[in-house]
Protein backbone atom coordinates (compact mmCIF):
# COMPACT_ATOMS: atom_id res chain seq x y z
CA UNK A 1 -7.50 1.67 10.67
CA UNK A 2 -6.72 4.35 13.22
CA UNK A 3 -8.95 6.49 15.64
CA UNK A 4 -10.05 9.79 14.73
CA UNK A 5 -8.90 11.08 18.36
CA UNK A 6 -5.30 11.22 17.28
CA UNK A 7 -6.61 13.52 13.83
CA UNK A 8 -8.29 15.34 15.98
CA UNK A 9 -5.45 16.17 18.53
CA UNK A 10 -2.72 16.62 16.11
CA UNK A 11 -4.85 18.83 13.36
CA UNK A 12 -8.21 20.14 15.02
CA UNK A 13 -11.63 19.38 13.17
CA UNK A 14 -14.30 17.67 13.41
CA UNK A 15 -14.32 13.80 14.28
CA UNK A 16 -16.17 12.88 11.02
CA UNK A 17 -13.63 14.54 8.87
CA UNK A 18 -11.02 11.59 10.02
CA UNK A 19 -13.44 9.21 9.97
CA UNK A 20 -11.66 5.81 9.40
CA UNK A 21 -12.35 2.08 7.87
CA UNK A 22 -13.28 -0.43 10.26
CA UNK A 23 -11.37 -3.94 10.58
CA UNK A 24 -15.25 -5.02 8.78
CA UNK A 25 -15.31 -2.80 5.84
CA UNK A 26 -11.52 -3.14 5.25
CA UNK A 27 -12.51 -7.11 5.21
CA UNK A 28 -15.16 -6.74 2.63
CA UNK A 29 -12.59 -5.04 0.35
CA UNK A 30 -10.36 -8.07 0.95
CA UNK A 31 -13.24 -10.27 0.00
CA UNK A 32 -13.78 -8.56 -3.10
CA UNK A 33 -10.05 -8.68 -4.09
CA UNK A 34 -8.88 -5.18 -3.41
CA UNK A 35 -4.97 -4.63 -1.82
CA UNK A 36 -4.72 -4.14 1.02
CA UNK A 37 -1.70 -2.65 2.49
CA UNK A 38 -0.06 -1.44 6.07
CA UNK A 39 0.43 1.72 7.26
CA UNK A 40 1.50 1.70 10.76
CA UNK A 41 -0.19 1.49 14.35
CA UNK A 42 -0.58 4.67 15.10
CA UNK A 43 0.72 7.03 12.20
CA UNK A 44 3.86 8.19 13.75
CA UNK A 45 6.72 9.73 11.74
CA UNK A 46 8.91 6.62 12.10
CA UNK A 47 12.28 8.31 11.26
CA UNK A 48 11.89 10.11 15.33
CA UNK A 49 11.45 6.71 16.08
CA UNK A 50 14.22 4.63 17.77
CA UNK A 51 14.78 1.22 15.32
CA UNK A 52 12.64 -1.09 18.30
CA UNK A 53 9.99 1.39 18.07
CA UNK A 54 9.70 2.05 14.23
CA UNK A 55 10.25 -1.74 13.66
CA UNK A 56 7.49 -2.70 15.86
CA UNK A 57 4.75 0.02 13.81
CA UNK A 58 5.89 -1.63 10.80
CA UNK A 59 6.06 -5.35 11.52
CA UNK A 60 2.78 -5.10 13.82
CA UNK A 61 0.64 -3.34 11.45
CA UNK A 62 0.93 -6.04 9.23
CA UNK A 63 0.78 -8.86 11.56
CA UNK A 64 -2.13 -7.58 12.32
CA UNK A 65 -3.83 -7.37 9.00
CA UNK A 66 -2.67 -11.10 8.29
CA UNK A 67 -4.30 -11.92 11.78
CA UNK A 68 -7.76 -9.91 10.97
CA UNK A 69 -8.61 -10.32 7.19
CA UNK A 70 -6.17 -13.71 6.73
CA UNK A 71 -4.75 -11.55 3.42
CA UNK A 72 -0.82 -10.94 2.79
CA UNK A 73 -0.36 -7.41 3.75
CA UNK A 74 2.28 -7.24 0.79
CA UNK A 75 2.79 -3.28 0.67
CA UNK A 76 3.60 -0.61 3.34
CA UNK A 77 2.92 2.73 2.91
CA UNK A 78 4.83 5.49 4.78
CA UNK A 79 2.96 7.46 7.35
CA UNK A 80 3.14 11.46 6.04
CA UNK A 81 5.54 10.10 3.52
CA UNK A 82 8.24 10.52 5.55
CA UNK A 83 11.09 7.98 5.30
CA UNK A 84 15.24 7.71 4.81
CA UNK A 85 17.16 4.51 4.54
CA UNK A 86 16.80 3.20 8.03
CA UNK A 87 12.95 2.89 7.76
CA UNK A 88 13.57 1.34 4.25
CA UNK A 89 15.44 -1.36 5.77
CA UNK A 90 12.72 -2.13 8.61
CA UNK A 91 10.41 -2.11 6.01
CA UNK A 92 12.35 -4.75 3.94
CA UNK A 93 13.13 -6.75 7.10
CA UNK A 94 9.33 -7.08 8.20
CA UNK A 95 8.92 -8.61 4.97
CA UNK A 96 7.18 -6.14 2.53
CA UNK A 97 7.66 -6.54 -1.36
CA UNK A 98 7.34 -2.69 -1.70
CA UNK A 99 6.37 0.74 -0.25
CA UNK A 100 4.87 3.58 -1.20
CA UNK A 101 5.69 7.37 -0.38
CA UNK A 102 4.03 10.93 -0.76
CA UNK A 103 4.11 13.41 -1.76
CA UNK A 104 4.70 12.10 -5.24
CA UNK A 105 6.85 14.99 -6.26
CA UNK A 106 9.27 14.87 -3.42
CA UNK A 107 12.57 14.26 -5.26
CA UNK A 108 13.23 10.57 -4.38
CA UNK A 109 14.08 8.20 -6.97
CA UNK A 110 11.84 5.76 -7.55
CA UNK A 111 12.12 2.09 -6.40
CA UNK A 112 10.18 -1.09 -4.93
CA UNK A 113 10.35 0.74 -1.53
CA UNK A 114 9.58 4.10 -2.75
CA UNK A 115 6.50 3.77 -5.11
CA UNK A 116 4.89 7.40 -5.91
CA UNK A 117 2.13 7.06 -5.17
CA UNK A 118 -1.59 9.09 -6.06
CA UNK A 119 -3.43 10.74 -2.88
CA UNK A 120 -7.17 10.64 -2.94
CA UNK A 121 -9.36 11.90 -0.32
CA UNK A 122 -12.45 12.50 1.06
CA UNK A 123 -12.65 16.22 -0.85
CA UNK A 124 -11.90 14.43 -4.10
CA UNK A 125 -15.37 14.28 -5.87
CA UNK A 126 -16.14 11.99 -8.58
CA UNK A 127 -14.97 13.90 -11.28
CA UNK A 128 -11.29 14.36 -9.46
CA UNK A 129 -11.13 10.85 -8.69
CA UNK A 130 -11.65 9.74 -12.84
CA UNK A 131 -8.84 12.57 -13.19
CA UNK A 132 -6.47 11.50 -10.96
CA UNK A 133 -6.92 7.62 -11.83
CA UNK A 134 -6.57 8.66 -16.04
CA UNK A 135 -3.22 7.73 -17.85
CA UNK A 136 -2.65 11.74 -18.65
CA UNK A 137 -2.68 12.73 -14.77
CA UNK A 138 -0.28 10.49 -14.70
CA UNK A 139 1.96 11.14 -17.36
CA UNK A 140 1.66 15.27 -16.33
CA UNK A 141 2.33 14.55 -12.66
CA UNK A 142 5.54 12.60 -13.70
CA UNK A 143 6.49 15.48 -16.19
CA UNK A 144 6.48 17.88 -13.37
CA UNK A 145 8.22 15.83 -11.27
CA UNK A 146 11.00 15.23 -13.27
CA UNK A 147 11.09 19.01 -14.49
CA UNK A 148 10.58 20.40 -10.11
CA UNK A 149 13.76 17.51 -10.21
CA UNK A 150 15.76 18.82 -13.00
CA UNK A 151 15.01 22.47 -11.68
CA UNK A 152 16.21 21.75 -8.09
CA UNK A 153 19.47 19.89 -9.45
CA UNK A 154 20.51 23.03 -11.39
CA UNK A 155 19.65 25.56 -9.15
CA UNK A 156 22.96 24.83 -7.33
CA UNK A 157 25.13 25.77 -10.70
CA UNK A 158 23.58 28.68 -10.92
């Protein structure tokens, strides 16, 4: 649940293209049994952050979806993907079971902190959505990531 302002400052637009979930919607998802996960405070690329810093996005994110909804915020997802094994380890020590990163393709093996995970957005129409959430875009995305994997690997024999 962030403000559109910071969208809007670090990528242009329009303020209804980063339109956001409020604390009530994200509670009526609760209520009806969806996940819900952290993200962060304020979307910053934690590994620029010093470890007080990147700890506190982390730890208070979920804190304060325990606080609001009264749900287990069991799952962290990096912001813009971007993580190493310092963030890992806040992640683990604020008490998350998991994490997810993006791109899904991006070469890191997966684990319970590094879940691929499948984008969807606001451009994704209803057909795109039953495509991306099907068994085969699955099984092709994972192809290609472990052929883009095996490609990069031996490009350095070559």
């Amino acid at each position: 649940i962030l403000k559109p302002e910071r969208y809007l400052e670090k990528y242009g637009g329009r303020a209804e293209d980063y339109r956001m979930l409020t604390w009530e919607a994200v509670a009526a998802l609760a209520k009806r049994g969806y996940e819900i996960g952290s993200h962060s405070v304020t979307h910053p690329i934690l590994t620029t952050l010093p470890d007080e810093e990147a700890l506190h996005e982390i730890a208070e994110s979920r804190r304060m979806i325990v606080s609001r909804l009264g749900v287990s915020a069991r799952w962290f997802c990096y912001p813009s993907g971007d993580h190493d094994a310092r963030i890992i380890k806040l992640v683990r020590e604020a008490g998350y079971e998991g994490a997810c990163v993006t791109p899904p393709g991006s070469g890191v093996t997966e684990g319970p902190f590094t879940r691929r995970r499948i984008g969807v957005y606001r451009s994704d129409g209803p057909l795109r959505f039953r495509v991306k959430m099907s068994p085969a875009f699955t099984a092709a995305r994972d192809t290609a990531w472990i052929w883009n994997t095996w490609r990069n690997l031996t490009s350095f024999t070559s």
